[in-house]
C-alpha atoms as a PDB file:
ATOM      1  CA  UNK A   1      26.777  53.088  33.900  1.00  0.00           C
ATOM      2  CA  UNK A   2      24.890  50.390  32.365  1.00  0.00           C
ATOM      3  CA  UNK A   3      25.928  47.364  30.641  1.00  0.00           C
ATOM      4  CA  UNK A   4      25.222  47.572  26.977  1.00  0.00           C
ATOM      5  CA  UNK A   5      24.448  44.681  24.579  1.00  0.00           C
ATOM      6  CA  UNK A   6      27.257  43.819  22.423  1.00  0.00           C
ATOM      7  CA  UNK A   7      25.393  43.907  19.414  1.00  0.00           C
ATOM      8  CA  UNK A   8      24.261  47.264  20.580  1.00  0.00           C
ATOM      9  CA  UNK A   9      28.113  48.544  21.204  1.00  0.00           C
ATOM     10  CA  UNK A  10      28.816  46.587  17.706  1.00  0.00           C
ATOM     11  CA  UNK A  11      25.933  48.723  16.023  1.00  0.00           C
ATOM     12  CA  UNK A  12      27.260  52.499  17.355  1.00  0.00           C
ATOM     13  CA  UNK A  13      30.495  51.464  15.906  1.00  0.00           C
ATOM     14  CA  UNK A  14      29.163  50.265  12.676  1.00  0.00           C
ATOM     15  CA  UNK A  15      28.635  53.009   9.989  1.00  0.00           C
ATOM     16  CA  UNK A  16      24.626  52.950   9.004  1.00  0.00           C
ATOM     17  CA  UNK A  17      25.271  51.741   5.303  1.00  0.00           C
ATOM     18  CA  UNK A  18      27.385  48.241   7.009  1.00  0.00           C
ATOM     19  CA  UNK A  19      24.310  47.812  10.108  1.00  0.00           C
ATOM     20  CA  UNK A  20      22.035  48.300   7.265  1.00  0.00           C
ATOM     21  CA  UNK A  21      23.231  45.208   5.460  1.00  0.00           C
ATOM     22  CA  UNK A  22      23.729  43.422   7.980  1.00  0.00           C
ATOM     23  CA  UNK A  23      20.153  44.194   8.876  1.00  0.00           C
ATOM     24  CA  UNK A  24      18.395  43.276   5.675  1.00  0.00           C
ATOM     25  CA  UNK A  25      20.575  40.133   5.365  1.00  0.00           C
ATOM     26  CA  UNK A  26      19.391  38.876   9.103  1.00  0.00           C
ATOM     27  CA  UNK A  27      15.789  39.101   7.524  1.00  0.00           C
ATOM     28  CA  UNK A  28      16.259  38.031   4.614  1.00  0.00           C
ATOM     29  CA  UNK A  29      17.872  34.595   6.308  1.00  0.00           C
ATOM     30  CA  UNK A  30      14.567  34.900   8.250  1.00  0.00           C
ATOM     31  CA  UNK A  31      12.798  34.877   5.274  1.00  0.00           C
ATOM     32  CA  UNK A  32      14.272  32.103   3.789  1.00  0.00           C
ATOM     33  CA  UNK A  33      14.006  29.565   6.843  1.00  0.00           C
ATOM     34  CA  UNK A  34      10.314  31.079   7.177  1.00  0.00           C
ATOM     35  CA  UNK A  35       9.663  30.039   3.401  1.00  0.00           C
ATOM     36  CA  UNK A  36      11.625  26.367   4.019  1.00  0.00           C
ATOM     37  CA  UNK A  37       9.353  25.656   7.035  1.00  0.00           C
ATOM     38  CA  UNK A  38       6.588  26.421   4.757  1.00  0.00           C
ATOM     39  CA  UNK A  39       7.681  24.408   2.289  1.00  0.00           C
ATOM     40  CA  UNK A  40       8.209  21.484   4.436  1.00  0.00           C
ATOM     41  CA  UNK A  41       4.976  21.872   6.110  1.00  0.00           C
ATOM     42  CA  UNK A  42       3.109  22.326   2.644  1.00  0.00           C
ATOM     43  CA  UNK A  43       4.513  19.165   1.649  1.00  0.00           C
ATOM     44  CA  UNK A  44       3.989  16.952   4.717  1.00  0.00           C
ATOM     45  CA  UNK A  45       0.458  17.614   4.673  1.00  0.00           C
ATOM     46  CA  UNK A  46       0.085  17.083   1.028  1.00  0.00           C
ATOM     47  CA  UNK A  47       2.069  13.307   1.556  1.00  0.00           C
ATOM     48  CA  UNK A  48      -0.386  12.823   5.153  1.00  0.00           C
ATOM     49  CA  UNK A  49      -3.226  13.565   2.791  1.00  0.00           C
ATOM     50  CA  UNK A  50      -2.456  11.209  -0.019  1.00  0.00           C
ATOM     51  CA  UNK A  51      -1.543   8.582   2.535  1.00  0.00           C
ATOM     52  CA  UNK A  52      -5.231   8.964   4.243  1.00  0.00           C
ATOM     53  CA  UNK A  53      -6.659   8.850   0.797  1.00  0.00           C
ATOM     54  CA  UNK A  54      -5.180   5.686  -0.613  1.00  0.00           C
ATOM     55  CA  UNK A  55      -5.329   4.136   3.343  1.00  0.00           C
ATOM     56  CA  UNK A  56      -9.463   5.069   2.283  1.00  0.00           C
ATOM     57  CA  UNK A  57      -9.292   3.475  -0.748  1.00  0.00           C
ATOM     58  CA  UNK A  58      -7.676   0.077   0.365  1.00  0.00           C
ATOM     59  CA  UNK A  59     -10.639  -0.413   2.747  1.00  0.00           C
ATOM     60  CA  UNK A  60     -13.150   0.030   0.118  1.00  0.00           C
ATOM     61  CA  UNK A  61     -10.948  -2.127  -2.571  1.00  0.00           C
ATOM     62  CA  UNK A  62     -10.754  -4.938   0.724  1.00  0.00           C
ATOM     63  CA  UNK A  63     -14.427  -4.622   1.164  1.00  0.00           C
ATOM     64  CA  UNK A  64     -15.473  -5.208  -2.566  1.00  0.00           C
ATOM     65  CA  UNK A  65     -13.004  -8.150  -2.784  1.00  0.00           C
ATOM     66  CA  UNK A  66     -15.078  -9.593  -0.410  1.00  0.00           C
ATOM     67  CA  UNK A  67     -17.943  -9.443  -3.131  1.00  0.00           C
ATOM     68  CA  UNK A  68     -16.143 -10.030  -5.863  1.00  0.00           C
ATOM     69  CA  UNK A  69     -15.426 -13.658  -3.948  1.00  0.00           C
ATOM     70  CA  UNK A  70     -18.586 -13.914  -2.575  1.00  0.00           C
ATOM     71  CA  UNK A  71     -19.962 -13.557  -6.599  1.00  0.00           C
ATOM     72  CA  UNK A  72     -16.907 -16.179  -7.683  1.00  0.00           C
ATOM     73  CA  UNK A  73     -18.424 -18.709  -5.124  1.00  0.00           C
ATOM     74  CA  UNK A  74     -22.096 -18.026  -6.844  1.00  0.00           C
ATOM     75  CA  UNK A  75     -21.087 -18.686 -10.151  1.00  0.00           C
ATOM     76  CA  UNK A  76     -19.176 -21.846  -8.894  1.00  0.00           C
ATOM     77  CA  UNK A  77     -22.202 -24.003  -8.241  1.00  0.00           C
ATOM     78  CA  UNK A  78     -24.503 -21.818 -11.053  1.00  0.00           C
ATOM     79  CA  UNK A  79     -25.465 -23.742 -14.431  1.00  0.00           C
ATOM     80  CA  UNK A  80     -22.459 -22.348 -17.358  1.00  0.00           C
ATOM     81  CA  UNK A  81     -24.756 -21.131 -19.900  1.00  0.00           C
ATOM     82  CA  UNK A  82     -28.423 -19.689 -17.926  1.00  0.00           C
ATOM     83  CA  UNK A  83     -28.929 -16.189 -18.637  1.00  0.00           C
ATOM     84  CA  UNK A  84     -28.748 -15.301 -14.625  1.00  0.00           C
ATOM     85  CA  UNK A  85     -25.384 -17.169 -14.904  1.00  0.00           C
ATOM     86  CA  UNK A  86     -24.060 -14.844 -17.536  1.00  0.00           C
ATOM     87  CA  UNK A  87     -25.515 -11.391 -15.947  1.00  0.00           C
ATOM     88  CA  UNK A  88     -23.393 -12.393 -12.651  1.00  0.00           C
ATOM     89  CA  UNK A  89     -19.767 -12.833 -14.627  1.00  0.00           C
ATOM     90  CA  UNK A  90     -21.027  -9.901 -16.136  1.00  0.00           C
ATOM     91  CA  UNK A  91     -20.873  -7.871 -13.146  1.00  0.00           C
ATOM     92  CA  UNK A  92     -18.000  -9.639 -11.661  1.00  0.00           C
ATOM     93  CA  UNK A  93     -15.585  -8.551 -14.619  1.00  0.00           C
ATOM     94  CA  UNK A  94     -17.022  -5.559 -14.346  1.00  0.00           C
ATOM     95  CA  UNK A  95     -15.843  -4.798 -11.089  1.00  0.00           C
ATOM     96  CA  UNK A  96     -12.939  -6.530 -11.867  1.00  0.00           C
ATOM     97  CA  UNK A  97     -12.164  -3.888 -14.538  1.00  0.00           C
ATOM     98  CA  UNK A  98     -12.596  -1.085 -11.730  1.00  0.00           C
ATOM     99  CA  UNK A  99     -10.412  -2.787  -9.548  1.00  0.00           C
ATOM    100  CA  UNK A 100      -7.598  -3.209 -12.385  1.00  0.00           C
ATOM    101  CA  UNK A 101      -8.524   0.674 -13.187  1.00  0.00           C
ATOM    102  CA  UNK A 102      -7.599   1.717  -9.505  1.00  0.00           C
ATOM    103  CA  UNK A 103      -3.828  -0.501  -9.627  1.00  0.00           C
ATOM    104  CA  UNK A 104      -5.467  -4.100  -8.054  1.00  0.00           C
ATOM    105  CA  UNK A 105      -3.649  -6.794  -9.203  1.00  0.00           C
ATOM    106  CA  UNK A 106      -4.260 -10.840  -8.342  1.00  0.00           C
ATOM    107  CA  UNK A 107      -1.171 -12.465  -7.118  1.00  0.00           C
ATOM    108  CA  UNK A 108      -0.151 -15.396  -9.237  1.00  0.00           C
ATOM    109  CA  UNK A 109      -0.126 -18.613  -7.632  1.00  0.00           C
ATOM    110  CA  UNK A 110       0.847 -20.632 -10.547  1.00  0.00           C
ATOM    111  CA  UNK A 111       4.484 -21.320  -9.552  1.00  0.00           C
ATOM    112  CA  UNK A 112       6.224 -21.462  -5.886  1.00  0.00           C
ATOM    113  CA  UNK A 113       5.161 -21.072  -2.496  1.00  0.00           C
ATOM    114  CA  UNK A 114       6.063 -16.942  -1.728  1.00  0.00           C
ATOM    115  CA  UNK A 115       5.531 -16.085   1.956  1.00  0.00           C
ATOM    116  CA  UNK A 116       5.665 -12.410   0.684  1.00  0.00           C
ATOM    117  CA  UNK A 117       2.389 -12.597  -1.317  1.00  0.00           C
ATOM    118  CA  UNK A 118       1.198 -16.336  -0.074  1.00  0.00           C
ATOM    119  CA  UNK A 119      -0.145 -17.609   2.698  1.00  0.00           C
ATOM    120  CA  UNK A 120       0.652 -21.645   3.224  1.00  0.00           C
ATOM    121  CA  UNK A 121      -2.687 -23.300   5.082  1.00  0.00           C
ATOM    122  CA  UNK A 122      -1.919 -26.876   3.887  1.00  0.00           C
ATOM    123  CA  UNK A 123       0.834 -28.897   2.995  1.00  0.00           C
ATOM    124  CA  UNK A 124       0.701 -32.201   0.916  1.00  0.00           C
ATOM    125  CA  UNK A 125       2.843 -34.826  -0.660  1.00  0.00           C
ATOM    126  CA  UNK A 126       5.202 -33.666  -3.959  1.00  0.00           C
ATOM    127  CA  UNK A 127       7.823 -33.714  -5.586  1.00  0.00           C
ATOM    128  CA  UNK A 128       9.310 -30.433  -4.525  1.00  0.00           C
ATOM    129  CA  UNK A 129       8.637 -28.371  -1.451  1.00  0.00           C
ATOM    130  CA  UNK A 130       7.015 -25.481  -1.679  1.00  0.00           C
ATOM    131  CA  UNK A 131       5.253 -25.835  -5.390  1.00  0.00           C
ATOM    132  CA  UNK A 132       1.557 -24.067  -5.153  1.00  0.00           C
ATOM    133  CA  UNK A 133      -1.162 -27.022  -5.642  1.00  0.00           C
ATOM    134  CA  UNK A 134      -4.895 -25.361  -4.500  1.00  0.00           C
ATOM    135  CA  UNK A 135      -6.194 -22.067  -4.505  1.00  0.00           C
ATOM    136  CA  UNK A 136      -8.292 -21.745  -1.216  1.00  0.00           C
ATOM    137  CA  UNK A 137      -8.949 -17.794  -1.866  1.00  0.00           C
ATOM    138  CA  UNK A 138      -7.154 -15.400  -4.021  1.00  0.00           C
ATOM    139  CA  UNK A 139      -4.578 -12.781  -3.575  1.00  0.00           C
ATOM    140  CA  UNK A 140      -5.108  -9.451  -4.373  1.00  0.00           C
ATOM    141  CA  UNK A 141      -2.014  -6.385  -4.642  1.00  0.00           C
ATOM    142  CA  UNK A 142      -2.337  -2.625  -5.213  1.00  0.00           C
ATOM    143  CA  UNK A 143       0.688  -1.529  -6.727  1.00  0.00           C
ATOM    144  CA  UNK A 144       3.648  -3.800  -4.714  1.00  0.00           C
ATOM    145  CA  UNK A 145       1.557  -3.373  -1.407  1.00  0.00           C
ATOM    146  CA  UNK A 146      -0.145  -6.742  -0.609  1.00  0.00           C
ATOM    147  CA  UNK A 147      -4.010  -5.840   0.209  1.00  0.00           C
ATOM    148  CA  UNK A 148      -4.927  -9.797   0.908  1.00  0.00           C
ATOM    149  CA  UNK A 149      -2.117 -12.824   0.750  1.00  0.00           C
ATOM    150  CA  UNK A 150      -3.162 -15.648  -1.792  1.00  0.00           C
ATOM    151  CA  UNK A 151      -3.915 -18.253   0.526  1.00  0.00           C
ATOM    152  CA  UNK A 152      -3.030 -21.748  -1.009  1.00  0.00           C
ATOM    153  CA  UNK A 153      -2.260 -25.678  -0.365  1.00  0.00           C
ATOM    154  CA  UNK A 154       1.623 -26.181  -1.060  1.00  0.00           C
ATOM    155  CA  UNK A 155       3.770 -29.587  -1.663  1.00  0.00           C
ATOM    156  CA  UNK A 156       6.024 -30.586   0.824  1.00  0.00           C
ATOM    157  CA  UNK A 157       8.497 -33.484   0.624  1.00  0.00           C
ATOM    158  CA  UNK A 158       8.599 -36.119   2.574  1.00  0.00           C
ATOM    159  CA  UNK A 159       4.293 -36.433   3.199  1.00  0.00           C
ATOM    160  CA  UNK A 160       2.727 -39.607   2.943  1.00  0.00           C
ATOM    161  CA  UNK A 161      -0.211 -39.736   0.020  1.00  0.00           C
ATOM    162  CA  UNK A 162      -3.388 -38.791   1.603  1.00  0.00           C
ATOM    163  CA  UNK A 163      -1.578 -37.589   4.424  1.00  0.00           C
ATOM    164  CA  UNK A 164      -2.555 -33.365   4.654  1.00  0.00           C
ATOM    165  CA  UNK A 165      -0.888 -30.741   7.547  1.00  0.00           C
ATOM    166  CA  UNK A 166      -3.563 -27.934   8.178  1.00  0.00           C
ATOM    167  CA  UNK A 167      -3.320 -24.510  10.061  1.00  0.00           C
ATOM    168  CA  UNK A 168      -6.101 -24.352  12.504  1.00  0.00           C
END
């Protein structure tokens, strides 16, 4: 004799309406975690492909804030109202507006020191730590996420006048 399954031995006793419904529901279950894998897959790729696009994005927004400070520095040392002047902030704003089109945001630094959004390469004398005094380049955000810190001079009790601590 040979040793039979137990589903077989479960089957012969069944009757074929009971095996049959048992049957279909087996697949159908099948079915079901098939579809859910699916699902899941469908919708990891989707999220891995919005992450690659805005990861994309951020290195071209990065790259034209280098421009955008490279034009800010220009139009620092250019004469206020020659016509070259004015075509320059024209096409700084401009960019600007993309930027603000695509979620860039500067990052105030009219208030306290933040080491979320700032970065702190001098400290001088003031009343109160940690109150923002120079801009030495700005910040820029894209939605919450910080694409460059705002780095900045901050106060710091307790220095001398003239007295300055650096990074670097």
């Amino acid at each position: 004799m040979t040793e039979r399954s137990e589903n077989e031995m479960k089957e012969e006793t069944e009757d074929p309406l009971t095996a049959a419904e048992r049957k279909a529901d087996e697949n159908l279950n099948m079915a079901k975690r098939i579809q859910a894998d699916f699902d899941n897959y469908r919708k990891r790729t989707q999220k891995e492909n919005e992450e690659f696009r805005k990861f994309a994005a951020e290195t071209l927004i990065s790259d034209i804030l280098s421009v955008m400070d490279d034009l800010e520095r220009a139009l620092s040392h250019a004469p206020e109202n020659d016509d070259l002047t004015i075509g320059v902030d024209g096409i700084r704003n401009n960019l600007m507006k993309i930027l603000v089109s695509r979620g860039v945001s500067e990052i105030r630094t009219d208030g306290k020191f933040d080491p979320n959004i700032h970065e702190a390469l001098c400290a001088g004398p003031g009343e109160e730590d940690n109150d923002i005094t120079e801009v030495f380049q700005k910040g820029y955000r894209i939605g919450d996420r910080v694409l460059r810190y705002a780095k900045v001079k901050v106060t710091k009790k307790g220095t001398k006048e003239g007295e300055q601590k650096c990074q670097g």
